[in-house]
C-alpha atoms as a PDB file:
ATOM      1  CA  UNK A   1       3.531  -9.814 -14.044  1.00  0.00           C
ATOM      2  CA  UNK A   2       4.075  -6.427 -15.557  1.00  0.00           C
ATOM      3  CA  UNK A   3       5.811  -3.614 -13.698  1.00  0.00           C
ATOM      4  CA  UNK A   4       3.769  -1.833 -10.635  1.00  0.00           C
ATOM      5  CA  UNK A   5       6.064   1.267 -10.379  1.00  0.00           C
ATOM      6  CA  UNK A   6       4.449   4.324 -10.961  1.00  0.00           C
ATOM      7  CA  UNK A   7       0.714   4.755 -10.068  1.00  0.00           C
ATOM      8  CA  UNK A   8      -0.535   1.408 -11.119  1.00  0.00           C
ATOM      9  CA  UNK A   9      -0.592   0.246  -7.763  1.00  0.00           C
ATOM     10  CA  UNK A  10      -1.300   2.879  -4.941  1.00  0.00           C
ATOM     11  CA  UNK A  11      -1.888   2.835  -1.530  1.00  0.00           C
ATOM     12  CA  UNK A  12      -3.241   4.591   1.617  1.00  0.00           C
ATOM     13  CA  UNK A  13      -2.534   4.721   5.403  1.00  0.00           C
ATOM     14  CA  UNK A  14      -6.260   4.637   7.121  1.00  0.00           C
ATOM     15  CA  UNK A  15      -6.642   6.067  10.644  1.00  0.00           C
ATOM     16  CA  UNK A  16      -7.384   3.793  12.993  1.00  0.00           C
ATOM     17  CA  UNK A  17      -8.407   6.719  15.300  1.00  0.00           C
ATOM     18  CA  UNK A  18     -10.402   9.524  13.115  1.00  0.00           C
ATOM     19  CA  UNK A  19     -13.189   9.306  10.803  1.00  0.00           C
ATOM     20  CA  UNK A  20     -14.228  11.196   8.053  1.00  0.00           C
ATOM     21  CA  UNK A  21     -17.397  12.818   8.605  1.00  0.00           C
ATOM     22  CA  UNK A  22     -19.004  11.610   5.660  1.00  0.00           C
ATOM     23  CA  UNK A  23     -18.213   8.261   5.503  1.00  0.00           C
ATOM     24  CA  UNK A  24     -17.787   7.820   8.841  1.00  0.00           C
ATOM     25  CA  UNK A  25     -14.796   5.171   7.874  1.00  0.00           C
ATOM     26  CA  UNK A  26     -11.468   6.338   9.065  1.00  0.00           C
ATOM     27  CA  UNK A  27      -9.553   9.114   7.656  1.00  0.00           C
ATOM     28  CA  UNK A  28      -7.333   8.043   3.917  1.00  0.00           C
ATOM     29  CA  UNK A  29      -3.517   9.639   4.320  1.00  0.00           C
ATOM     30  CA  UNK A  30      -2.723  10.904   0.831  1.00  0.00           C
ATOM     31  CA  UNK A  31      -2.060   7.925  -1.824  1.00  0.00           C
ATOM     32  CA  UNK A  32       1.609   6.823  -2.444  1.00  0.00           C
ATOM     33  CA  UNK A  33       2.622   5.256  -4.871  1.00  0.00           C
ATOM     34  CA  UNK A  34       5.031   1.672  -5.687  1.00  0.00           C
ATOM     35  CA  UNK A  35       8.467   3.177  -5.988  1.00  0.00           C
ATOM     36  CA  UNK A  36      10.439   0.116  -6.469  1.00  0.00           C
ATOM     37  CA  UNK A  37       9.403  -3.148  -7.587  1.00  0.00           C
ATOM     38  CA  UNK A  38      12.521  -5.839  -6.875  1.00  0.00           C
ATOM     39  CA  UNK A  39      12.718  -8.930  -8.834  1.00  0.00           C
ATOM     40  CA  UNK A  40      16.122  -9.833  -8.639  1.00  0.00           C
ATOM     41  CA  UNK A  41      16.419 -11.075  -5.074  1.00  0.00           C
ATOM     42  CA  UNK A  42      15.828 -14.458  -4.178  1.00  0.00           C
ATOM     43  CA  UNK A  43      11.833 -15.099  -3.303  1.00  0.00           C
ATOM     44  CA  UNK A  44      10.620 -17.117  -0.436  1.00  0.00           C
ATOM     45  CA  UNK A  45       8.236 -18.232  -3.026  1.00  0.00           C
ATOM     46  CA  UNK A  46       7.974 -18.737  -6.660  1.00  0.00           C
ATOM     47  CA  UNK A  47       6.292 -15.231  -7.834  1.00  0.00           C
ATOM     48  CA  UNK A  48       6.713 -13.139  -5.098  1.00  0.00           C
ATOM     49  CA  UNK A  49       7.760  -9.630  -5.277  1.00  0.00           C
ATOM     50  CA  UNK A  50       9.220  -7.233  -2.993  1.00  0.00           C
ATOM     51  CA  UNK A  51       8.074  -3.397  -3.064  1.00  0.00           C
ATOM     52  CA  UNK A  52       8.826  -0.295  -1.647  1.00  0.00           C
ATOM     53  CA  UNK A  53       6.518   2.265  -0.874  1.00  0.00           C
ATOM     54  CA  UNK A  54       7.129   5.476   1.421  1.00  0.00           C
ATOM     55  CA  UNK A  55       4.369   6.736   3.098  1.00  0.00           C
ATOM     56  CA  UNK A  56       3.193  10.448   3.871  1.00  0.00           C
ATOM     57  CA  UNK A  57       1.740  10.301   7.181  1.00  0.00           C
ATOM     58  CA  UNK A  58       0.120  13.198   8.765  1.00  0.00           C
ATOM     59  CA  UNK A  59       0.682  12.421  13.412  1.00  0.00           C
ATOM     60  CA  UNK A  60      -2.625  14.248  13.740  1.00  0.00           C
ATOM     61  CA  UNK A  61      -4.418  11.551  12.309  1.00  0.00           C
ATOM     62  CA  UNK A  62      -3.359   8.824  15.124  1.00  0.00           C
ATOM     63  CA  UNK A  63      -2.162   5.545  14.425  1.00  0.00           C
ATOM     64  CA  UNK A  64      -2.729   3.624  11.064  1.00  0.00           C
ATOM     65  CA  UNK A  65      -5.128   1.303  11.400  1.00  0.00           C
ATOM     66  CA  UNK A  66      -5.554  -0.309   7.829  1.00  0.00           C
ATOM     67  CA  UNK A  67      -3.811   0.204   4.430  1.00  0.00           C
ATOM     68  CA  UNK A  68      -6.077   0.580   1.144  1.00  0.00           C
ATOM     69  CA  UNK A  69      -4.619  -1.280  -2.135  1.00  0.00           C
ATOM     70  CA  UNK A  70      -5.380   0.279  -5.443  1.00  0.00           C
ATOM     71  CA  UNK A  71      -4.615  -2.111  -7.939  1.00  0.00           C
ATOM     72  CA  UNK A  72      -4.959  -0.155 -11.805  1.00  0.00           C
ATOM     73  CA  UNK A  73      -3.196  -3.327 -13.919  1.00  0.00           C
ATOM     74  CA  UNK A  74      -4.814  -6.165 -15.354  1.00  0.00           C
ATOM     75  CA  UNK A  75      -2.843  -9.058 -13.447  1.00  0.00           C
ATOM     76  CA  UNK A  76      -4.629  -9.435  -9.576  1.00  0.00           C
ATOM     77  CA  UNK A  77      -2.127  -8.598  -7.171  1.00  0.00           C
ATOM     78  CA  UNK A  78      -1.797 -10.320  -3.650  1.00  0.00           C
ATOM     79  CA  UNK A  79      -0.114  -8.684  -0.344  1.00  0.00           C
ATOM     80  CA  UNK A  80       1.010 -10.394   2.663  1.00  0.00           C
ATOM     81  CA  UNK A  81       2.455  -9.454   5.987  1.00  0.00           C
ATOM     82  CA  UNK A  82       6.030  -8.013   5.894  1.00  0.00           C
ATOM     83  CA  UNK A  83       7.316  -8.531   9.167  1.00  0.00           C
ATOM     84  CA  UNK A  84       9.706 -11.046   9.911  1.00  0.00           C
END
């Protein structure tokens, strides 16, 4: 899998608690982008990859409700819950 730091892979914060007028959807925080992309410590899985991503999150738009994936590189990508 090539590398997904930078802006191939994006994503946004969407309130669970405004809409936007037009799409009546909820509100998109601004995009963020992958800033680290760890191979080197030991996956639960065969092909799993850990990320960081910080996230710029206005507190007038309420609670998160959803995150949108942009995925710009040619190999699919797959996310999963990252609680323990």
């Amino acid at each position: 899998m090539e590398p997904v730091v930078g802006n191939g892979v994006s994503m946004q914060l969407v309130s669970a608690v405004h809409q936007d007028p037009d799409s009546l959807r909820g509100k998109l925080g601004k995009a963020a982008s992958v800033e680290k992309w760890v191979t080197t410590s030991t996956p639960l899985t065969a092909g799993e990859t850990v990320i960081t991503i910080t996230f710029d999150w206005d507190e007038n738009m309420g609670l998160p409700g959803a995150i949108n994936i942009k995925n710009n590189h040619r190999s699919p990508a797959l996310s999963q819950d990252s609680r323990s």
